[in-house]
C-alpha atoms as a PDB file:
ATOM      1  CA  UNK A   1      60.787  22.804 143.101  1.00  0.00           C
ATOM      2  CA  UNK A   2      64.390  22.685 141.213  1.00  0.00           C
ATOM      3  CA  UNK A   3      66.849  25.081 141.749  1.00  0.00           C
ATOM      4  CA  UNK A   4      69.334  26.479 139.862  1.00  0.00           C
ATOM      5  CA  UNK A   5      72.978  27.218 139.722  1.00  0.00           C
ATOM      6  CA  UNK A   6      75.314  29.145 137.405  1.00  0.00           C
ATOM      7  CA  UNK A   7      78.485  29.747 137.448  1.00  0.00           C
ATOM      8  CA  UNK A   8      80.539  31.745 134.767  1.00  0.00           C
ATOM      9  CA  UNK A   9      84.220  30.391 136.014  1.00  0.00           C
ATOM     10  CA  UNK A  10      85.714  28.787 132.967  1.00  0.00           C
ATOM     11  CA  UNK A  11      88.260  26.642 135.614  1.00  0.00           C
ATOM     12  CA  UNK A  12      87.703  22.826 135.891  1.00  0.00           C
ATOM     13  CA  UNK A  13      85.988  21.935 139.556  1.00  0.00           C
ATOM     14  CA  UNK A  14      86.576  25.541 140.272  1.00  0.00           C
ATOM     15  CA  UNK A  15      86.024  27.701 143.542  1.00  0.00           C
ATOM     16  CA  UNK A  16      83.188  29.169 141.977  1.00  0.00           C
ATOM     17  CA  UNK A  17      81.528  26.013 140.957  1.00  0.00           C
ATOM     18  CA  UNK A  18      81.844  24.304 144.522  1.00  0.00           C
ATOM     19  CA  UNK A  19      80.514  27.142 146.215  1.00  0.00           C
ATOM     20  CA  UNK A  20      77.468  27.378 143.847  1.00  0.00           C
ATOM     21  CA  UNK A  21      77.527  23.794 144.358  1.00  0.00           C
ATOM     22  CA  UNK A  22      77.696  24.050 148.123  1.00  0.00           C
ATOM     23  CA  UNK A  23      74.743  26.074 147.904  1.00  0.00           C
ATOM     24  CA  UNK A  24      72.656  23.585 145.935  1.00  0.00           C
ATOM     25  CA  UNK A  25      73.585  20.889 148.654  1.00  0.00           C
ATOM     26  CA  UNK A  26      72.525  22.579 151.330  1.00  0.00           C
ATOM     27  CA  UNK A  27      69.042  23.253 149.976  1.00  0.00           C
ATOM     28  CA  UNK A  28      68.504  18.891 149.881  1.00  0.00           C
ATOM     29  CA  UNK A  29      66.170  19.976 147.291  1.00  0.00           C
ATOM     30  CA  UNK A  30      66.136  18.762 143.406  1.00  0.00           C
ATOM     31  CA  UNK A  31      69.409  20.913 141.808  1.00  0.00           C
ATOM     32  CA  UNK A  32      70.888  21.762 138.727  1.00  0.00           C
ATOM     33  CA  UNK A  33      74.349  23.131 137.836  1.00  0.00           C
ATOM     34  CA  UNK A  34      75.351  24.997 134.666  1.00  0.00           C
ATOM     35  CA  UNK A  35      79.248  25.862 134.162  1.00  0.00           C
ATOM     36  CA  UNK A  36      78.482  28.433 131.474  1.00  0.00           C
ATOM     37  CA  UNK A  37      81.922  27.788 129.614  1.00  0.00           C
ATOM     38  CA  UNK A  38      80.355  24.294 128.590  1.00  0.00           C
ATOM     39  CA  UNK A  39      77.500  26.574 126.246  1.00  0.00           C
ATOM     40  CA  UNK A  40      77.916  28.654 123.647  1.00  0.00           C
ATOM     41  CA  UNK A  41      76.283  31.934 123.957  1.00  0.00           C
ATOM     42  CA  UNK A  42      76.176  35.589 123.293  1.00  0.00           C
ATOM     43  CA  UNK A  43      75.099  38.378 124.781  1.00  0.00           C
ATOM     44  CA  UNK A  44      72.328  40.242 124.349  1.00  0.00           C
ATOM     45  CA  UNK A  45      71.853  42.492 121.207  1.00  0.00           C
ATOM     46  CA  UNK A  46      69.214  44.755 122.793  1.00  0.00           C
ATOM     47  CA  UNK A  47      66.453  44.445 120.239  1.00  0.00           C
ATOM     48  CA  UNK A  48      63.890  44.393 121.743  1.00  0.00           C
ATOM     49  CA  UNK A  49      61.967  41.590 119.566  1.00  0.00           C
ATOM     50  CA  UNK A  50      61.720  39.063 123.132  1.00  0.00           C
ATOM     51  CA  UNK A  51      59.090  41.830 124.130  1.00  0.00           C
ATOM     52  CA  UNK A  52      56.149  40.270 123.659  1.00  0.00           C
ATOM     53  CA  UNK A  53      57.160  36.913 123.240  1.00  0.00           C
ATOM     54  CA  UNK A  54      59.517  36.466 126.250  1.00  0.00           C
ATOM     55  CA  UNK A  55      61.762  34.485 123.753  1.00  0.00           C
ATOM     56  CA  UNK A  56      64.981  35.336 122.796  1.00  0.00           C
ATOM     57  CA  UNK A  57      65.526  36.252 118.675  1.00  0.00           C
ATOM     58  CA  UNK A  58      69.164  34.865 119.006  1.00  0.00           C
ATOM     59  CA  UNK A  59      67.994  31.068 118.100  1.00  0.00           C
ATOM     60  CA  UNK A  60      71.326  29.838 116.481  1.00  0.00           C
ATOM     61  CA  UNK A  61      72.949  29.441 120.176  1.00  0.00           C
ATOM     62  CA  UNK A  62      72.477  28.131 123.742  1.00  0.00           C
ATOM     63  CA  UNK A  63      71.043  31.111 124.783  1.00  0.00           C
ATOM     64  CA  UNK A  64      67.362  30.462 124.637  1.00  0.00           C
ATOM     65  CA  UNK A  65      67.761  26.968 126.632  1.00  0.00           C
ATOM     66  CA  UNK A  66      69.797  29.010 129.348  1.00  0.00           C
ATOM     67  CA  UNK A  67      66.889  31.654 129.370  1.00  0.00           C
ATOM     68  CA  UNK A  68      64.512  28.706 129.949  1.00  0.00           C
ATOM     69  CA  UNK A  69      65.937  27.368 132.926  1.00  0.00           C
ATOM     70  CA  UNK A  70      66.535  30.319 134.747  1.00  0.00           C
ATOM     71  CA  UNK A  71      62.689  30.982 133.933  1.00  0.00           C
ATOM     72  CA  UNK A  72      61.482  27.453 135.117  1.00  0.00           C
ATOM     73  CA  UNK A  73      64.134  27.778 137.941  1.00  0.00           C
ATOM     74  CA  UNK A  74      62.058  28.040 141.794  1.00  0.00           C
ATOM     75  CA  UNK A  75      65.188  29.867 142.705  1.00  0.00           C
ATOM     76  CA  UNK A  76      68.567  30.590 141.489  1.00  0.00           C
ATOM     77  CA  UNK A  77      72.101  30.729 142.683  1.00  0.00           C
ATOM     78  CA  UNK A  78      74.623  32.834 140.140  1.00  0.00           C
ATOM     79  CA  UNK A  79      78.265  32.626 140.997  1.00  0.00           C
ATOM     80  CA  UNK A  80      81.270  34.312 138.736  1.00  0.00           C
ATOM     81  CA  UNK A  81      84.710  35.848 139.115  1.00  0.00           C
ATOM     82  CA  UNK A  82      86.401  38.937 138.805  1.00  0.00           C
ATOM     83  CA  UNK A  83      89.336  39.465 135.969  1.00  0.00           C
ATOM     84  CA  UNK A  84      90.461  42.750 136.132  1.00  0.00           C
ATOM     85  CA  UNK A  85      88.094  43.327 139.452  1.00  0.00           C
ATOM     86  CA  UNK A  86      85.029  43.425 137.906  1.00  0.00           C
ATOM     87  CA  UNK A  87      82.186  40.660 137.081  1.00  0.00           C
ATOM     88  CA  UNK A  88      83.277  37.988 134.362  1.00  0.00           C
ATOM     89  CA  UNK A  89      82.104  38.320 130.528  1.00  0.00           C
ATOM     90  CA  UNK A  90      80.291  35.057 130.818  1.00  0.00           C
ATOM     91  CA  UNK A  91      78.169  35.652 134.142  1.00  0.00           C
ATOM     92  CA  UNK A  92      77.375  39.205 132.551  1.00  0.00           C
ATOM     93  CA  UNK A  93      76.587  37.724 129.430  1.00  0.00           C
ATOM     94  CA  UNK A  94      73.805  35.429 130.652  1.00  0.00           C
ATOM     95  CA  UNK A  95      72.270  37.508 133.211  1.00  0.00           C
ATOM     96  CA  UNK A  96      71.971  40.024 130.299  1.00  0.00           C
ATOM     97  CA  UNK A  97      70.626  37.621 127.958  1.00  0.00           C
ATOM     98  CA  UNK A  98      68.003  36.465 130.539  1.00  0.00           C
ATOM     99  CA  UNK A  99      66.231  40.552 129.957  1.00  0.00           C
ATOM    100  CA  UNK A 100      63.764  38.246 127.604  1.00  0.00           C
ATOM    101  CA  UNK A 101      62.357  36.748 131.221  1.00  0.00           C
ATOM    102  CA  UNK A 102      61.277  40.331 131.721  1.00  0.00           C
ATOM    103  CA  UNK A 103      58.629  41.803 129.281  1.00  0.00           C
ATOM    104  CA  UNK A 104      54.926  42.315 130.736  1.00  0.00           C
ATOM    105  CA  UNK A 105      55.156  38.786 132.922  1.00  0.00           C
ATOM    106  CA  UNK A 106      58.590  39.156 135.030  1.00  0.00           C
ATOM    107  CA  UNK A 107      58.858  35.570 135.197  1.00  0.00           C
ATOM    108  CA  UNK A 108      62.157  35.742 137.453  1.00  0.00           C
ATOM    109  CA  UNK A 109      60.300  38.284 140.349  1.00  0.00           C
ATOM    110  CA  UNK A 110      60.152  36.811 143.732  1.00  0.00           C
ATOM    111  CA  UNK A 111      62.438  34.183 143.082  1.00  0.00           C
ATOM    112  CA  UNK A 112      64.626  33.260 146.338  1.00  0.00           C
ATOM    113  CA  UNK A 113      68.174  34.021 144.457  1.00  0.00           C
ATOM    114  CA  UNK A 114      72.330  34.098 146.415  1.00  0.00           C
ATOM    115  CA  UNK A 115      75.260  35.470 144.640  1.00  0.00           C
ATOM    116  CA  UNK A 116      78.577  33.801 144.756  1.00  0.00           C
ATOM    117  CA  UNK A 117      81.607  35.572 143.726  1.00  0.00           C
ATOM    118  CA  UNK A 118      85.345  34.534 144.044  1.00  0.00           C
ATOM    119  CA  UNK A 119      88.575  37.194 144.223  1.00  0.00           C
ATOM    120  CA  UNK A 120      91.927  37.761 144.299  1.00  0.00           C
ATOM    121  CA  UNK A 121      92.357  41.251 145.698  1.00  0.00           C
ATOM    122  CA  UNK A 122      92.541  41.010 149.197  1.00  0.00           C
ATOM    123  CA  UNK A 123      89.495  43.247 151.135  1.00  0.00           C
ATOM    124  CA  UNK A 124      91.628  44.009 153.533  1.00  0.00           C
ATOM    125  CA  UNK A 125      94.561  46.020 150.890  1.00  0.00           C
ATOM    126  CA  UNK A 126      92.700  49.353 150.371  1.00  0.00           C
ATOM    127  CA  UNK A 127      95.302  50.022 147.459  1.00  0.00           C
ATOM    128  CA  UNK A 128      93.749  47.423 145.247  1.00  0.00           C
ATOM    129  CA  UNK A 129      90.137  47.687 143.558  1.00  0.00           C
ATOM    130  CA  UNK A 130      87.395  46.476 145.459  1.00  0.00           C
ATOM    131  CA  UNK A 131      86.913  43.520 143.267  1.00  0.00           C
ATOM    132  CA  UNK A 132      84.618  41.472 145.751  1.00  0.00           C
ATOM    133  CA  UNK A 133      82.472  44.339 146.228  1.00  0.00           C
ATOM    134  CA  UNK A 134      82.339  45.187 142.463  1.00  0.00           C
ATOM    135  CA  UNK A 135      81.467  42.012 141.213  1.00  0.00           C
ATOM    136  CA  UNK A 136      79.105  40.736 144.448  1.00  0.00           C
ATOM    137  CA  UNK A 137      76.852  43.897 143.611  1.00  0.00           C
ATOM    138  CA  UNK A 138      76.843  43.256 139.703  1.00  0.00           C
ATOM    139  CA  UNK A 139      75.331  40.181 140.467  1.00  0.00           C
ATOM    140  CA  UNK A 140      73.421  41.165 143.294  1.00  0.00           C
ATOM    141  CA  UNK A 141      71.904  44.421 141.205  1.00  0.00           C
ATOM    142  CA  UNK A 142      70.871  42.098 138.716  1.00  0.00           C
ATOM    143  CA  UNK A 143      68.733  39.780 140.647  1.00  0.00           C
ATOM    144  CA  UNK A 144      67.128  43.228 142.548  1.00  0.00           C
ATOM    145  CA  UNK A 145      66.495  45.081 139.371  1.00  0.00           C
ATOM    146  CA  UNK A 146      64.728  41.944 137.960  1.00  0.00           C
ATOM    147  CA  UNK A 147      62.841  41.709 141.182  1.00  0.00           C
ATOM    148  CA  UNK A 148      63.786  38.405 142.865  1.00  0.00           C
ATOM    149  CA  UNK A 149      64.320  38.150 146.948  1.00  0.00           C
ATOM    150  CA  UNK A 150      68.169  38.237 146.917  1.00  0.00           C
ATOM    151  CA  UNK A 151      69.224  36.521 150.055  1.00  0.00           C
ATOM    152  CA  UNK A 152      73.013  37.895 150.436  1.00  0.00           C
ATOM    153  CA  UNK A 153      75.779  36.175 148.690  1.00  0.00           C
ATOM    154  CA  UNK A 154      78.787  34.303 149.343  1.00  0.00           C
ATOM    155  CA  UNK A 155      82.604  35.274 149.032  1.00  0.00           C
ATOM    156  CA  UNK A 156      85.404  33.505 148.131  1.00  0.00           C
ATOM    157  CA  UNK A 157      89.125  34.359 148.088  1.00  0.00           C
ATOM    158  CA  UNK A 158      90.237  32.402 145.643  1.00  0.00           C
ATOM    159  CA  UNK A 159      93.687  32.702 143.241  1.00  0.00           C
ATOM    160  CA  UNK A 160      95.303  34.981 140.818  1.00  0.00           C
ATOM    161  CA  UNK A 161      96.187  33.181 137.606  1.00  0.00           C
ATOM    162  CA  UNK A 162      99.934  33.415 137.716  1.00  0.00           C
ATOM    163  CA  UNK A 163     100.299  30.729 140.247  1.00  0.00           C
ATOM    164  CA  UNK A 164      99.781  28.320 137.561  1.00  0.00           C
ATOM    165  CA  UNK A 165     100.520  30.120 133.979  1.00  0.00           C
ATOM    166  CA  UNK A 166     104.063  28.849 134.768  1.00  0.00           C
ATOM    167  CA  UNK A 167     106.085  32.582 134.316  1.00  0.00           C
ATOM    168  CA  UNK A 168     104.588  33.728 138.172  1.00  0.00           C
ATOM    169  CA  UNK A 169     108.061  34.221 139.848  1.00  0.00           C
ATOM    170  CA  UNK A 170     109.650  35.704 136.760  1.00  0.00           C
ATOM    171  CA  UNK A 171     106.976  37.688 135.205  1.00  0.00           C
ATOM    172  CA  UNK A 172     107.627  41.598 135.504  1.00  0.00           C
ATOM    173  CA  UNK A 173     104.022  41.843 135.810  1.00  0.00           C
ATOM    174  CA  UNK A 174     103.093  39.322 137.878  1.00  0.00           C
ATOM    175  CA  UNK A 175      99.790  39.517 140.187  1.00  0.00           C
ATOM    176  CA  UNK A 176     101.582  37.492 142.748  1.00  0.00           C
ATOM    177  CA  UNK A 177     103.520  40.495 143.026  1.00  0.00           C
ATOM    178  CA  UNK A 178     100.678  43.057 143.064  1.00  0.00           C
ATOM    179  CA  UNK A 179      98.730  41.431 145.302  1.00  0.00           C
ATOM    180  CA  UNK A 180     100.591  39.759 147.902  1.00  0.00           C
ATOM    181  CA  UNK A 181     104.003  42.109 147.951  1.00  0.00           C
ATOM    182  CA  UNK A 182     107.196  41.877 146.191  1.00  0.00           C
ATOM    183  CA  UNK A 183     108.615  38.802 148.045  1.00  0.00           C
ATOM    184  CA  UNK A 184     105.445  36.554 147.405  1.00  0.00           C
ATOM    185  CA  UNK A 185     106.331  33.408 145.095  1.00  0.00           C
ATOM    186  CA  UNK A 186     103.862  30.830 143.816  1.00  0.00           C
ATOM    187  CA  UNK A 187     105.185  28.356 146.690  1.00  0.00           C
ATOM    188  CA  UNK A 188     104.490  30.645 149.463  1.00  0.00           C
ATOM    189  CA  UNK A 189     101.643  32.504 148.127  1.00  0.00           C
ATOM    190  CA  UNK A 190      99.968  28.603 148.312  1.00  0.00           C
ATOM    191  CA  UNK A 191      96.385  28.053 146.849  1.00  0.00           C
ATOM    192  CA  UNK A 192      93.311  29.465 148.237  1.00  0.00           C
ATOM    193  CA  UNK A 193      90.421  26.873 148.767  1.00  0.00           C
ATOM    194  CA  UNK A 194      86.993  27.580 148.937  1.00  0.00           C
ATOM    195  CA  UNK A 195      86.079  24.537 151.813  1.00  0.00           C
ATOM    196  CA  UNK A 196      88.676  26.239 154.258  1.00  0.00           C
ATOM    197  CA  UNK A 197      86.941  29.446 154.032  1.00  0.00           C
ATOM    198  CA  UNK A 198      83.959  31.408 155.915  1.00  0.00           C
ATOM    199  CA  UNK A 199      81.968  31.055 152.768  1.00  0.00           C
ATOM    200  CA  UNK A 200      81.422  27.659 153.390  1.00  0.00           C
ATOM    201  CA  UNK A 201      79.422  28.450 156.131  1.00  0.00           C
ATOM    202  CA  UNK A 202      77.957  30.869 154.472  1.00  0.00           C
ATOM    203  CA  UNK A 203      76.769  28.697 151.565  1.00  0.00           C
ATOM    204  CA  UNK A 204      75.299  25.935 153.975  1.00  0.00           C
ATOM    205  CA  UNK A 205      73.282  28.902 155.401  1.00  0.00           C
ATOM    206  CA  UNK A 206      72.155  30.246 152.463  1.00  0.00           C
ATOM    207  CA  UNK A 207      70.791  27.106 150.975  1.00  0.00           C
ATOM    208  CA  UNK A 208      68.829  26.443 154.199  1.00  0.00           C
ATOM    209  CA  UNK A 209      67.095  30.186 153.975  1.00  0.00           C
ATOM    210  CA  UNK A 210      66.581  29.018 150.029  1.00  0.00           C
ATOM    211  CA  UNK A 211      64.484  26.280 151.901  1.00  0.00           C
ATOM    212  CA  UNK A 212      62.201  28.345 154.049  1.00  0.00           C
ATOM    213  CA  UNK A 213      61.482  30.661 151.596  1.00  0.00           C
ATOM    214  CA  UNK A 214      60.362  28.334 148.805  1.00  0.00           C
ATOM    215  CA  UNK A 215      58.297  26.759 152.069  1.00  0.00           C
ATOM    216  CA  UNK A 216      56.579  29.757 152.824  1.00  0.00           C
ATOM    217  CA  UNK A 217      55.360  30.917 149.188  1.00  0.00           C
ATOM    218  CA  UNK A 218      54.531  27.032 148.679  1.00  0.00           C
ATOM    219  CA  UNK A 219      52.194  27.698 152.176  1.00  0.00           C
ATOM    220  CA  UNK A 220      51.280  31.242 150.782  1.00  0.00           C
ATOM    221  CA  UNK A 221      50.195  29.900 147.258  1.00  0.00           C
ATOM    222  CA  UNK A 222      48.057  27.215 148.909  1.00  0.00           C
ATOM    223  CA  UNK A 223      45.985  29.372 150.811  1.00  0.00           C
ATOM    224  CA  UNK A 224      45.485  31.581 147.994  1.00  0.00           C
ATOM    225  CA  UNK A 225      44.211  29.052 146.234  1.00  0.00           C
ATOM    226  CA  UNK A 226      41.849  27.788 149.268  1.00  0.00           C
ATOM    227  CA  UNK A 227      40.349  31.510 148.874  1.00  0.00           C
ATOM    228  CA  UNK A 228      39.531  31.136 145.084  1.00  0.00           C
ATOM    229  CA  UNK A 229      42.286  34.162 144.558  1.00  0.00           C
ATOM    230  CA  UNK A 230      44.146  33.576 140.904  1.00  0.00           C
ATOM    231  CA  UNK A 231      47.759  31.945 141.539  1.00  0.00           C
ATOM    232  CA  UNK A 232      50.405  34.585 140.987  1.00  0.00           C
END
């Protein structure tokens, strides 16, 4: 059993990546971790051509190798961001390009699967869009429509780009600003950090339910397979 974990952040050792990588961890089962910034890829074209053969028609990219592992995946872990407070191009990209695991065989159904998404809207300022929210149940929405067991996800506050473009104070437009008030200031604004959050607990938790899952369809395969019944 391998499992699987994406994540569409673009940012070196990222929020997103240790939480998906938190996840993994926790699991103590064989893992594997894409950053999806590291592949080149498209998204899908809609074609329709993968409908019989499950394979993608895009062949000039890394699309069809990222389509494979998801499909050979026992259970997957997809974590992204939210620019402009909805789900990240790249995260969107893949999930849409993984449609050719769903013709006739639904290869990705009843797959154990957690969501990981990091912010910077705070949940608690009703003024601002419900970016968590929006970009959790893109993810989440995904994995149901597809058919795999989504376990819940994690959450992660995590930091508005201006506190490092180097223009944060001084920008008229600055997010510091529009999220955090009009005294915030990259020095007192600080950096958010995944480890000091409630989603690390969350992650460790997750991973362990990833674990007793895969145990029980391991436990409900075998005695299908004592009964002569054809492995689904």
């Amino acid at each position: 059993m391998k499992v699987l974990g994406v994540s569409g952040s673009p940012i070196p050792n990222s929020n997103t990546d240790r939480a998906v990588k938190a996840i993994l961890n926790a699991t103590g089962l064989e893992t594997e971790f894409i950053k999806l910034s590291d592949y080149k890829f498209s998204g899908c074209m809609h074609c329709l051509k993968c409908v019989y053969t499950n394979k993608c028609a895009i062949t000039d990219d890394d699309g069809p190798m990222l389509i494979e592992k998801a499909r050979e995946a026992s259970a997957i872990v997809i974590g992204g961001w939210t620019p402009y407070s909805s789900l990240d191009s790249r995260t969107k990209a893949f999930m849409e390009r993984c449609f050719a695991n769903r013709h006739l065989k639904g290869y990705m159904k009843g797959k154990p699967a957690v969501s990981v998404i990091t912010y910077a809207a705070p949940e608690e300022n009703l003024e601002l869009p419900p970016a968590s929210s929006m970009g959790q149940d893109a993810i989440m929405y995904y994995m149901v429509e597809e058919g795999m067991n989504y376990l819940g996800g994690v959450k992660v506050l995590g930091n508005v780009p201006c506190i490092r473009c180097g223009v944060g104070d001084t920008c008229p437009i600055s997010g510091i600003a529009m999220l955090c008030g009009p005294t915030a200031t990259v020095e007192n604004v600080g950096v958010n950090k995944f480890e000091n959050q409630k989603g690390m607990g969350d992650a460790v938790r997750l991973g362990k339910v990833i674990v007793e899952i895969l145990a029980k369809n391991e436990v409900s395969e075998e005695k299908s397979c004592s009964k002569g019944e054809p492995n689904k």
